[in-house]
Protein backbone atom coordinates (compact mmCIF):
# COMPACT_ATOMS: atom_id res chain seq x y z
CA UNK A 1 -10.54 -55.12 28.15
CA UNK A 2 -6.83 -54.61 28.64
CA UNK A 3 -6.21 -51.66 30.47
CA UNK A 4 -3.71 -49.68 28.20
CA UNK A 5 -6.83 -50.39 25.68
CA UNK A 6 -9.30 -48.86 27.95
CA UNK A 7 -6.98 -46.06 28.55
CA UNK A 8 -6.86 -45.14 24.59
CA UNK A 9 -10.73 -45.43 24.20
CA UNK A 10 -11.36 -43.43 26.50
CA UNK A 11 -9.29 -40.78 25.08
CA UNK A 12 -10.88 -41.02 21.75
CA UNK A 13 -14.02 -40.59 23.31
CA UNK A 14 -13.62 -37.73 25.09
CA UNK A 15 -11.78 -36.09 22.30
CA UNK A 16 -14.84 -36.93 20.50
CA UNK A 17 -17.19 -35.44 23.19
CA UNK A 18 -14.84 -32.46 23.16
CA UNK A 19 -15.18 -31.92 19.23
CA UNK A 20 -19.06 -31.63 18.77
CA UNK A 21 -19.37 -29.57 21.95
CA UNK A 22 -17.25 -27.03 20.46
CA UNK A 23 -18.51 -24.54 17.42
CA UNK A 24 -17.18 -25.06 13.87
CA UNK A 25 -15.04 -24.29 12.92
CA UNK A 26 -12.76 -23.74 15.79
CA UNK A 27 -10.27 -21.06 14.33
CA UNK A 28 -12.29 -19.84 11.47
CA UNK A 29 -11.22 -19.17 7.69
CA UNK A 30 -11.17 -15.66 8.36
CA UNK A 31 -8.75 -15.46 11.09
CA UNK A 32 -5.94 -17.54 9.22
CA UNK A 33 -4.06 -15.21 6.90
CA UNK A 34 -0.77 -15.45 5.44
CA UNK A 35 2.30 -13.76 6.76
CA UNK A 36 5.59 -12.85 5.47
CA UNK A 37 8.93 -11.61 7.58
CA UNK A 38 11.51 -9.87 5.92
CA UNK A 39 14.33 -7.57 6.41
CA UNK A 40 13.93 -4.18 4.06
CA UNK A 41 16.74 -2.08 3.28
CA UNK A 42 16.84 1.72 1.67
CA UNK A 43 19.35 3.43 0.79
CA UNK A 44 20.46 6.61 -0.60
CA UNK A 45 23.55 8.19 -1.70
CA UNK A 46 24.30 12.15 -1.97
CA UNK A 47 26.83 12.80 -3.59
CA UNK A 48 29.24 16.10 -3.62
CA UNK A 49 27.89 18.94 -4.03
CA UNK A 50 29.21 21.78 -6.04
CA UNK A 51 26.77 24.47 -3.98
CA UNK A 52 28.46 23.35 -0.87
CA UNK A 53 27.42 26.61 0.61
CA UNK A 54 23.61 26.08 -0.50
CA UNK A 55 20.53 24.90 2.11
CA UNK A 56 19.75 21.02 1.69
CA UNK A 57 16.79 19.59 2.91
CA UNK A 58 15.77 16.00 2.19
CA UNK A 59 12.71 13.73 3.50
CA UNK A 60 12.33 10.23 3.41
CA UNK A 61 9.31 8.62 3.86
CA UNK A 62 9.07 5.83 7.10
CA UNK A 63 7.17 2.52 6.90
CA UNK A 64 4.01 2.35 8.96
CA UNK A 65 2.82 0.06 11.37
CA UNK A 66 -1.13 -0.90 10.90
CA UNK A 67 -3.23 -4.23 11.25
CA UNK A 68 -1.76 -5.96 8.63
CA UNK A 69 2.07 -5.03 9.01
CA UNK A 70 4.40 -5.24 12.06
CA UNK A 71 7.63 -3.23 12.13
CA UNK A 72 10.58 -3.48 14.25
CA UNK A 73 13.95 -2.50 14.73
CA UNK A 74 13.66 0.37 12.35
CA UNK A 75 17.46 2.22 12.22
CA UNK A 76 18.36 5.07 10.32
CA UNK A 77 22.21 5.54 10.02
CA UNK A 78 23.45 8.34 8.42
CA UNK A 79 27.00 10.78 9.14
CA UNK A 80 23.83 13.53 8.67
CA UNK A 81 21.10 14.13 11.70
CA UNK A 82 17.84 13.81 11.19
CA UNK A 83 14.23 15.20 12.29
CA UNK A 84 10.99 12.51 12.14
CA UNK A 85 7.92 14.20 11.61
CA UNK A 86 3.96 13.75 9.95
CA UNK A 87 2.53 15.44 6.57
CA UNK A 88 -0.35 17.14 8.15
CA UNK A 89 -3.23 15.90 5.52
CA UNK A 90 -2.39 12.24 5.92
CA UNK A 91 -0.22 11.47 8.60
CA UNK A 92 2.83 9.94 6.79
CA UNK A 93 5.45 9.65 8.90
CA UNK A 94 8.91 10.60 7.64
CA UNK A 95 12.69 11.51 8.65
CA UNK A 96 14.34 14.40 7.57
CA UNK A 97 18.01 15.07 6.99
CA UNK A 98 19.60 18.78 6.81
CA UNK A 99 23.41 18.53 5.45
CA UNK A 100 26.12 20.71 7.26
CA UNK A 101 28.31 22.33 4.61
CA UNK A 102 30.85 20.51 4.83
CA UNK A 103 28.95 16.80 4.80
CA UNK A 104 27.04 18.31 1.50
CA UNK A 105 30.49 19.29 0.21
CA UNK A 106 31.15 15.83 0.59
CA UNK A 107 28.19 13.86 0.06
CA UNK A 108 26.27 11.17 2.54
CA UNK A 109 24.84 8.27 2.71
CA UNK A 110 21.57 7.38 4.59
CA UNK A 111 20.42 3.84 5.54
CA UNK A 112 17.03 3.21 6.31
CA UNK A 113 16.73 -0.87 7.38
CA UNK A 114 14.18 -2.59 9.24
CA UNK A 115 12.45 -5.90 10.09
CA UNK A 116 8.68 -6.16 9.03
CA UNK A 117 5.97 -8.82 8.93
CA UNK A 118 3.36 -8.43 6.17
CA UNK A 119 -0.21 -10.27 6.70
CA UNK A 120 -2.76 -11.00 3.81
CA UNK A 121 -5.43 -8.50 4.04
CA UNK A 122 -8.60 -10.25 3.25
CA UNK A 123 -12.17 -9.30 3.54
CA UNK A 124 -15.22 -11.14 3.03
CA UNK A 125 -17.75 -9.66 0.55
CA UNK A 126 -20.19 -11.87 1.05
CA UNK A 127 -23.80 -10.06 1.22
CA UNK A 128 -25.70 -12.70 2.82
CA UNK A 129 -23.27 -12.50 5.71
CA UNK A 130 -23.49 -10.25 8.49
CA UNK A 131 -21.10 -7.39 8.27
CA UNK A 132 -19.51 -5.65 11.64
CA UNK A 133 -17.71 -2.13 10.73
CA UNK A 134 -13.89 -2.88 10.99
CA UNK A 135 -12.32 0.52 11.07
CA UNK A 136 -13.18 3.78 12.67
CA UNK A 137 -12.82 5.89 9.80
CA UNK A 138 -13.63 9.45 10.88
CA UNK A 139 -16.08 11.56 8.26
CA UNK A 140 -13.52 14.12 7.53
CA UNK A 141 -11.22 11.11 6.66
CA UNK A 142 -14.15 9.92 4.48
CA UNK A 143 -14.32 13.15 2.97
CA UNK A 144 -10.94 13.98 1.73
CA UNK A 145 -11.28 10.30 -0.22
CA UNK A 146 -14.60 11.53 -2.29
CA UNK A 147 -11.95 14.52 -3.10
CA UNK A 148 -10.27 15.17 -6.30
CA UNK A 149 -6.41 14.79 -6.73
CA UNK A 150 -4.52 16.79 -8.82
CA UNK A 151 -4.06 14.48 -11.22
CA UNK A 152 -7.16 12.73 -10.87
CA UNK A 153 -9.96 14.73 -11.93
CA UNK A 154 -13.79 14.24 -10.41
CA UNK A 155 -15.40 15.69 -13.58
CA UNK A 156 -15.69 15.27 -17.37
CA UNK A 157 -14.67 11.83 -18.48
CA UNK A 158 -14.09 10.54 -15.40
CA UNK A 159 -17.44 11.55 -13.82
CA UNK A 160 -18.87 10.36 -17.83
CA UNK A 161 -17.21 6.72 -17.54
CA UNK A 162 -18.11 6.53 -14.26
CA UNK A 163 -22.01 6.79 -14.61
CA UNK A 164 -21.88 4.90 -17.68
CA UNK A 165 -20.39 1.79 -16.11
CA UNK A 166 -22.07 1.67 -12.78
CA UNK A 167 -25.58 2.76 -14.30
CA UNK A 168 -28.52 0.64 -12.93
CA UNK A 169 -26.18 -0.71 -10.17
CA UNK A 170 -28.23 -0.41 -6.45
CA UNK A 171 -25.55 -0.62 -3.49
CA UNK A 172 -21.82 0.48 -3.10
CA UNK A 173 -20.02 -2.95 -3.44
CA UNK A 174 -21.98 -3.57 -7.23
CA UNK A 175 -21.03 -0.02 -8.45
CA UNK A 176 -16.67 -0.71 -7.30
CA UNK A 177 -16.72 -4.00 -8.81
CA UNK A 178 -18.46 -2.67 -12.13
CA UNK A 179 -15.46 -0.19 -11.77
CA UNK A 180 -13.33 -2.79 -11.26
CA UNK A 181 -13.93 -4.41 -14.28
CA UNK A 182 -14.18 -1.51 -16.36
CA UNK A 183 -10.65 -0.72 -15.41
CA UNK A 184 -9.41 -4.21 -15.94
CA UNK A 185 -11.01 -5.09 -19.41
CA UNK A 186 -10.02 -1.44 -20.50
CA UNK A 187 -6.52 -0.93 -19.47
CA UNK A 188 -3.36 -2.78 -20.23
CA UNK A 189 -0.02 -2.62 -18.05
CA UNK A 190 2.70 -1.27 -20.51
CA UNK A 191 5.39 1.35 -19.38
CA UNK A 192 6.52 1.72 -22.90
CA UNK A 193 7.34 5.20 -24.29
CA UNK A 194 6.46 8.28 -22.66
CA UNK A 195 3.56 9.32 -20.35
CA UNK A 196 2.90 6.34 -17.94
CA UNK A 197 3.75 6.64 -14.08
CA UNK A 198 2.22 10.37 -12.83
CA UNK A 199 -1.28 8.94 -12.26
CA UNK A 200 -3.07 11.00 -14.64
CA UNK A 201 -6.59 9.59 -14.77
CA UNK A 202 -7.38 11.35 -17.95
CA UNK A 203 -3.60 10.18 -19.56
CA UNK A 204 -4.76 7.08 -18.56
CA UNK A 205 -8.79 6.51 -19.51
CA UNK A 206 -7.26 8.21 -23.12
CA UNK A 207 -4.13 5.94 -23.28
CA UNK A 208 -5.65 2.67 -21.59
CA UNK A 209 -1.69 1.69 -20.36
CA UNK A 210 0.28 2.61 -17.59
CA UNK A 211 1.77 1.22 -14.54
CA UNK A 212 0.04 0.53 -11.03
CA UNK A 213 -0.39 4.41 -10.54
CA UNK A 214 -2.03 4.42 -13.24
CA UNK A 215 -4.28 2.11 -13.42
CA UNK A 216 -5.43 3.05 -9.58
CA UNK A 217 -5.82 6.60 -10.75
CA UNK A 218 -8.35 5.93 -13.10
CA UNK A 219 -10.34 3.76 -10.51
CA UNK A 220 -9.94 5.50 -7.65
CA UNK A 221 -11.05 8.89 -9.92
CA UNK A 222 -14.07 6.66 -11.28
CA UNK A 223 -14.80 5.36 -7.49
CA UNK A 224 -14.45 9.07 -6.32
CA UNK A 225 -17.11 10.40 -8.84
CA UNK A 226 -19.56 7.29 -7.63
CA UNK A 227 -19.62 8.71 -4.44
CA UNK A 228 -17.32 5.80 -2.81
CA UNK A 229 -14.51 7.31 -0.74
CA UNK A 230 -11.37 5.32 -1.84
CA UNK A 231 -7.85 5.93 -0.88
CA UNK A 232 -4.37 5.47 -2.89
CA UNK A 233 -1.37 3.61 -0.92
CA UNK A 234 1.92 2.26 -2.08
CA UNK A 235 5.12 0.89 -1.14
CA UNK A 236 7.52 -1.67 -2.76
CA UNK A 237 6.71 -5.40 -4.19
CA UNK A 238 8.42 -8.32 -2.74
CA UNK A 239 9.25 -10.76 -5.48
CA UNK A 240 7.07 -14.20 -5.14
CA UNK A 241 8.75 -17.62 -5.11
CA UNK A 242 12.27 -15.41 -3.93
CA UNK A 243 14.06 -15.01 -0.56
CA UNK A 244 15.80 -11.86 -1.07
CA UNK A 245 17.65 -9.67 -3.96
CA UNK A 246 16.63 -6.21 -5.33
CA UNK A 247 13.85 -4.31 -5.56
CA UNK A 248 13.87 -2.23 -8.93
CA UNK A 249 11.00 0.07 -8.05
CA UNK A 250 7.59 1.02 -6.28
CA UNK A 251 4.25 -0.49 -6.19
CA UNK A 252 1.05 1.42 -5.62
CA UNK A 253 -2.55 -0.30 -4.74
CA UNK A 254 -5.51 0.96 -3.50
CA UNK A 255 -8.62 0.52 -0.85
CA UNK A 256 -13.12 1.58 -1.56
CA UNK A 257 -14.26 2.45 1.94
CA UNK A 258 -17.59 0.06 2.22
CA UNK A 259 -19.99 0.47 5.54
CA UNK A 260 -20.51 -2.20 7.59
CA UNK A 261 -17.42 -3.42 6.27
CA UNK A 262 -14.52 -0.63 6.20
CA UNK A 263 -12.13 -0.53 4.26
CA UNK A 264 -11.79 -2.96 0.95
CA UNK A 265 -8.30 -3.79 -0.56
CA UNK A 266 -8.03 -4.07 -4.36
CA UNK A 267 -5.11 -4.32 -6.72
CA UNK A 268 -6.60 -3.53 -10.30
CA UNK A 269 -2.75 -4.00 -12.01
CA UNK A 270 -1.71 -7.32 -10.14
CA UNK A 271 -5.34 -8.48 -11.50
CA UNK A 272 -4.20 -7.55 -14.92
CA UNK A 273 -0.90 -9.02 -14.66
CA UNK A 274 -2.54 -12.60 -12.80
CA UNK A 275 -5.66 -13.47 -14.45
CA UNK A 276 -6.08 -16.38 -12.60
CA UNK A 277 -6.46 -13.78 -9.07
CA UNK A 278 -8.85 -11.35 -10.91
CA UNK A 279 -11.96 -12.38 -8.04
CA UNK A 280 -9.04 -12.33 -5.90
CA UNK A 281 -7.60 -9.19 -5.68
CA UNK A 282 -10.75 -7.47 -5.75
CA UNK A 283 -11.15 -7.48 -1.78
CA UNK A 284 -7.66 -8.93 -1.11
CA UNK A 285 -3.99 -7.76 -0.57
CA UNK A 286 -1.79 -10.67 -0.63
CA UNK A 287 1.97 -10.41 1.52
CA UNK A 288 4.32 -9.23 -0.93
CA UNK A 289 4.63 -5.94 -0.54
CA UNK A 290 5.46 -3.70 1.99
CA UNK A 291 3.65 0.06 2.78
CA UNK A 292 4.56 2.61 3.23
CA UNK A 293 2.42 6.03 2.50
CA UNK A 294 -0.82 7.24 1.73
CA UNK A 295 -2.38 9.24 -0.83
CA UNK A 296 -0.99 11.75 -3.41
CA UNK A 297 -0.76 15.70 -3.56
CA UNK A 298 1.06 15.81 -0.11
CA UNK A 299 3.08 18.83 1.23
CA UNK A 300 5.24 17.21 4.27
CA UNK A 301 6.33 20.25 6.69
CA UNK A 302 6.44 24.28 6.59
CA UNK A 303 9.88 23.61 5.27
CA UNK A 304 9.35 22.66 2.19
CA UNK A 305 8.99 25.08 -0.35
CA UNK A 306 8.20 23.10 -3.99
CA UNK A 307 4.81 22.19 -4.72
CA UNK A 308 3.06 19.26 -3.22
CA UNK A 309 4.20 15.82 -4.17
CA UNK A 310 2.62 13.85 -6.42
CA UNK A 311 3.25 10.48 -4.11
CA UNK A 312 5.81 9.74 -1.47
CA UNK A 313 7.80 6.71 -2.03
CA UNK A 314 11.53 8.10 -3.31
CA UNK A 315 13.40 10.32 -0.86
CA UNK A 316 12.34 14.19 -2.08
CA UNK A 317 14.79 16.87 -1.48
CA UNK A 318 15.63 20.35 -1.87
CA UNK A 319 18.25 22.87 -2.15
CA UNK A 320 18.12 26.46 -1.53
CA UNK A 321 14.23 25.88 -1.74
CA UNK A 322 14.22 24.20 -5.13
CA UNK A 323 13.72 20.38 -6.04
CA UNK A 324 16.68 18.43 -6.13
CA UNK A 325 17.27 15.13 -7.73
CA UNK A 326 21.05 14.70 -7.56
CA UNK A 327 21.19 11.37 -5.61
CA UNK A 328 20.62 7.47 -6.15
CA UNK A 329 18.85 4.81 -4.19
CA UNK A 330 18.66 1.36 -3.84
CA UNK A 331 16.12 -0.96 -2.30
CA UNK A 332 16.39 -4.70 -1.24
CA UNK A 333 15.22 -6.94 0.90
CA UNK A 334 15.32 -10.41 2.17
CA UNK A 335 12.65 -12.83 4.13
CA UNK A 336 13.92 -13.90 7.75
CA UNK A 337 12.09 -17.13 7.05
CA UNK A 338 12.35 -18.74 3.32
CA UNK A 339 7.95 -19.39 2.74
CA UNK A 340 5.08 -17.71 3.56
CA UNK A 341 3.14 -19.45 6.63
CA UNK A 342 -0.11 -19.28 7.91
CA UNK A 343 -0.33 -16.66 10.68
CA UNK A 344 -3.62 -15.82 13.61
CA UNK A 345 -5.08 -12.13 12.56
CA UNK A 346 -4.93 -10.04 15.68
């Protein structure tokens, strides 16, 4: 045999050798997620002020950094100066911007820009699997998510629909995708007319339409009443099959805490909207979006003197210790590389 011939089959060999002595799969299914880079910009204008003399305090809320989304080079630029701080309940982090006189005399700008990569959060609900607990969610963090909200109610029809739909269902995961459903073959996304947006469970199990918030009031309430801690989140949607342009407005999901397993992503109103990723997004958060706070009802320092807000996604603000909504905003981003590619989980 001809040496450089010799030399090749040997090489297959080996590989060969090499293959079946290693487990498959080598890199499982589970540890290749999608990714997604981007560049996110915020901004906000304030303009002039006629109370020039008058106390102005506004927060903005600060994307956060957990297994399934990297930031860097966060800037804030701004003429004003500006605290960072947590809400106490949750631990949202935010930046907070006090006017001189004279700057509130003549308005500001803030800029809030930063780099982020977004992976797919996945989980495997398969029973007959082996499940390791993937968080180390604390019991007083469990608690406040078995909680009522404001707005989302633990009793009366939400505590009725709830044991209607999940009756004669044995374990956690069976009762939140009865829920699930429920919510999905009952409510429609329409922003149409008045009402829609505040998260009112009730508003919402009456009117069976909303938005996002919602839709992820009523299951999270329903979730809540089942005994299954589940938390609200939201941020802003990244447009699929674009690179960059604007963003016109928020986008809220939500997560059932399930042991063994930890925490569960599901996205009731992309379901609705995507038929074809109903199985999907029950147990899935796919790359286009970006987060940014958690839960609803939150009071972010001593300084603030209006009542707790309802969710934290728009700069909030206050003068002379009343809510003030004098200012606009604008949201874009753009991906630092063109397609989503396949990315290792840490």
């Amino acid at each position: 045999m001809p040496r450089h011939r010799f030399l090749l089959f040997f090489i297959s060999a080996a590989l060969v050798v090499l293959t079946s002595a290693i487990p498959s799969p080598l890199v499982s299914e589970s540890t290749l997620v999608t990714s997604r880079s981007f560049i996110f910009m915020y901004q906000v204008h304030v303009p002039a002020t006629n109370d020039a003399q008058g106390k102005l305090l506004m927060w903005l809320p600060l994307p956060q950094e957990d297994d399934y989304q990297r930031i860097q080079d966060l800037r804030i630029e701004s003429p004003v100066a500006h605290t960072e701080g947590r809400d106490p309940l949750y631990g949202n982090p935010y930046a907070m911007f006090q006017p001189t006189p004279a700057q509130l005399a003549a308005g500001f700008d803030v800029s809030l820009n930063f780099a982020a990569t977004r992976l797919e959060h996945k989980v495997s609900l398969d029973t007959t699997s082996a499940k390791l607990a993937t968080t180390d969610a604390s019991p007083a963090e469990l608690q406040r998510y078995l909680e009522p909200d404001k707005l989302v109610p633990l009793n009366g029809v939400i505590a009725d629909l709830a044991k209607e739909h999940t009756a004669g269902d044995t374990t956690t995961l069976a009762k939140a995708h009865d829920i699930y459903n429920y919510v999905l073959a009952t409510m429609r996304y329409d922003k149409s007319g008045e009402g829609w947006g505040r998260g009112d469970a009730v508003w919402a199990c009456s009117s069976k339409r909303g938005n996002c918030t919602d839709f992820h009031s009523l299951l999270i309430g329903m979730m809540r009443a089942s005994g299954i801690p589940a938390r609200f989140e939201i941020g802003f949607p990244l447009p699929e099959g674009k690179s960059e342009g604007e963003i016109p407005g928020y986008h809220c999901w939500a997560e059932f805490y399930l042991n063994g397993t930890g925490w569960v992503p599901v996205d009731a109103s992309e379901a609705w909207k995507n038929p074809g990723k109903r199985d999907y997004f029950f147990g899935a958060h796919d790359v286009n979006r970006v987060f940014f706070t958690y839960g609803r009802d939150l009071h972010l320092s001593p300084e603030q003197k209006g009542d707790p807000l309802n969710y934290f996604i728009y700069p909030y603000a206050e003068l002379n210790g009343k809510p003030f909504s004098g200012f606009q905003t604008h949201f874009s981003f753009r991906d630092i590389s063109s397609a989503p590619k396949s990315a290792t989980a840490r």
